[in-house]
Protein backbone atom coordinates (compact mmCIF):
# COMPACT_ATOMS: atom_id res chain seq x y z
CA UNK A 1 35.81 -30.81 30.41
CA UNK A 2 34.10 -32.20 27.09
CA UNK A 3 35.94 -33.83 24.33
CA UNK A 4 33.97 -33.64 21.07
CA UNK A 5 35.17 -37.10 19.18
CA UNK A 6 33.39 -35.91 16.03
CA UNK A 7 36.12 -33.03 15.55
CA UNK A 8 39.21 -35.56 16.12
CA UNK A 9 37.54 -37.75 14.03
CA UNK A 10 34.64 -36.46 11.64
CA UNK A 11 34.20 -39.59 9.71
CA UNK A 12 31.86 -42.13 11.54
CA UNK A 13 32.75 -45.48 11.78
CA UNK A 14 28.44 -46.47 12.11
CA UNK A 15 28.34 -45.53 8.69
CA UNK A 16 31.29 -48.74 7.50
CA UNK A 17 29.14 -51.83 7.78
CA UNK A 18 31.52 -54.40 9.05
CA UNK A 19 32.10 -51.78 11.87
CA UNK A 20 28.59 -50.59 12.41
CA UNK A 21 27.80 -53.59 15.13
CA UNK A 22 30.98 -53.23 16.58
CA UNK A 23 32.63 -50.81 19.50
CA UNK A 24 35.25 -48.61 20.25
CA UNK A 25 36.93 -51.14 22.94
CA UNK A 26 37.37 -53.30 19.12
CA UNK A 27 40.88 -53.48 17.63
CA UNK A 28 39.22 -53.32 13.93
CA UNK A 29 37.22 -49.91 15.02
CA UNK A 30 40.57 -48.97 16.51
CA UNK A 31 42.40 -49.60 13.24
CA UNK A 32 39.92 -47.62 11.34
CA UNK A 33 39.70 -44.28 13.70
CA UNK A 34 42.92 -44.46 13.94
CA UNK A 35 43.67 -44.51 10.27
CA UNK A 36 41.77 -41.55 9.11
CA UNK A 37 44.10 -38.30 8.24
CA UNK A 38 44.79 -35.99 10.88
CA UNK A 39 43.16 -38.00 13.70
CA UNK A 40 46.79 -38.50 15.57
CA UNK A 41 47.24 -34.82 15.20
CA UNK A 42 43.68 -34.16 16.72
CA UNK A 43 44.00 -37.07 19.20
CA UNK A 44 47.64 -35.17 20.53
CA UNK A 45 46.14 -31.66 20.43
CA UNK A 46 43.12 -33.22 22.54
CA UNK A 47 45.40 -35.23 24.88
CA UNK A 48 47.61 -32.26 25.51
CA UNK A 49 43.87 -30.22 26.73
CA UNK A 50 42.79 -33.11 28.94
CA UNK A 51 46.41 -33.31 30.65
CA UNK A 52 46.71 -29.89 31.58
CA UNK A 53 42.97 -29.59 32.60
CA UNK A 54 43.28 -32.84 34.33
CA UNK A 55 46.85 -31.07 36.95
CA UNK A 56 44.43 -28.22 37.97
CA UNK A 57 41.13 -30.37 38.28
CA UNK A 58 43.13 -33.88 39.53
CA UNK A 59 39.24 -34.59 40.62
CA UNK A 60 38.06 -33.62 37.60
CA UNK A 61 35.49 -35.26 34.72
CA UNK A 62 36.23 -35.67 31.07
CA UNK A 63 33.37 -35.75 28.89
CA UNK A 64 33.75 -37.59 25.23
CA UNK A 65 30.98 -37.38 23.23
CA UNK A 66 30.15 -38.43 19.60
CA UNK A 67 27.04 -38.71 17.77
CA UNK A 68 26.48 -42.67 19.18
CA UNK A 69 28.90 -43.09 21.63
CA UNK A 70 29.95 -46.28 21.12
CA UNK A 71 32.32 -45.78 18.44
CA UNK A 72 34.56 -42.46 18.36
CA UNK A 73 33.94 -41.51 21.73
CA UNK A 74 34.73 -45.24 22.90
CA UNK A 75 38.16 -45.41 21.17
CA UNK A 76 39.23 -42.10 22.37
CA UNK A 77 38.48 -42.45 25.98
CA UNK A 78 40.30 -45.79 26.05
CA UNK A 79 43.41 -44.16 24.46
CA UNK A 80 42.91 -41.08 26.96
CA UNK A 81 42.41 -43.77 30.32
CA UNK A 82 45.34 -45.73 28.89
CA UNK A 83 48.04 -42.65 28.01
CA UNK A 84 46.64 -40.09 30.92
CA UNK A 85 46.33 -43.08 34.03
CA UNK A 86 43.07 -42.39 34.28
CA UNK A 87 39.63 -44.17 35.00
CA UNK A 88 37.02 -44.74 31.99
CA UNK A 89 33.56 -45.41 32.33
CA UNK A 90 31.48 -45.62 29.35
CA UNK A 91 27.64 -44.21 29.66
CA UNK A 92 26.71 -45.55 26.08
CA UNK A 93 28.02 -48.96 25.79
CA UNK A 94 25.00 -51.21 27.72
């Protein structure tokens, strides 16, 4: 399964300066994705895929994907390993 980051959240952190060095794993990055309108709604929506994909695939991959992938994508895989129980491994970070 593939979650597109860019559609929870289209605005890019890379393009905020103070953030542009930064990760996803960071609480201020965090903050920010977090903060922009409708991303909880998105995040839920996204969540509620990757659960239901995840009971008739329990070996299953999740894809998340941005334009980067070290901010959007970063965040929302943490959030997704920490709420779903899962295991996260980031492609894009090193």
């Amino acid at each position: 399964m593939i979650v597109d980051a860019r559609v929870i959240c289209p605005q890019n952190p890379w393009r905020v300066w103070g953030l542009r060095a930064l990760t996803g794993k960071d609480p201020s990055v965090a903050h920010w994705i977090s903060g922009r309108a409708g991303f909880e709604a998105g995040y839920q929506q996204a969540r509620a895929q990757v659960r239901a994909w995840l009971r008739r695939r329990p070996e299953g991959m999740v894809w998340v994907g941005c334009t980067g992938g070290k901010h959007r994508s970063v965040y929302v895989a943490e959030r997704l390993g920490r709420d779903l129980g899962v295991e996260v491994r980031h492609r894009d970070l090193d």
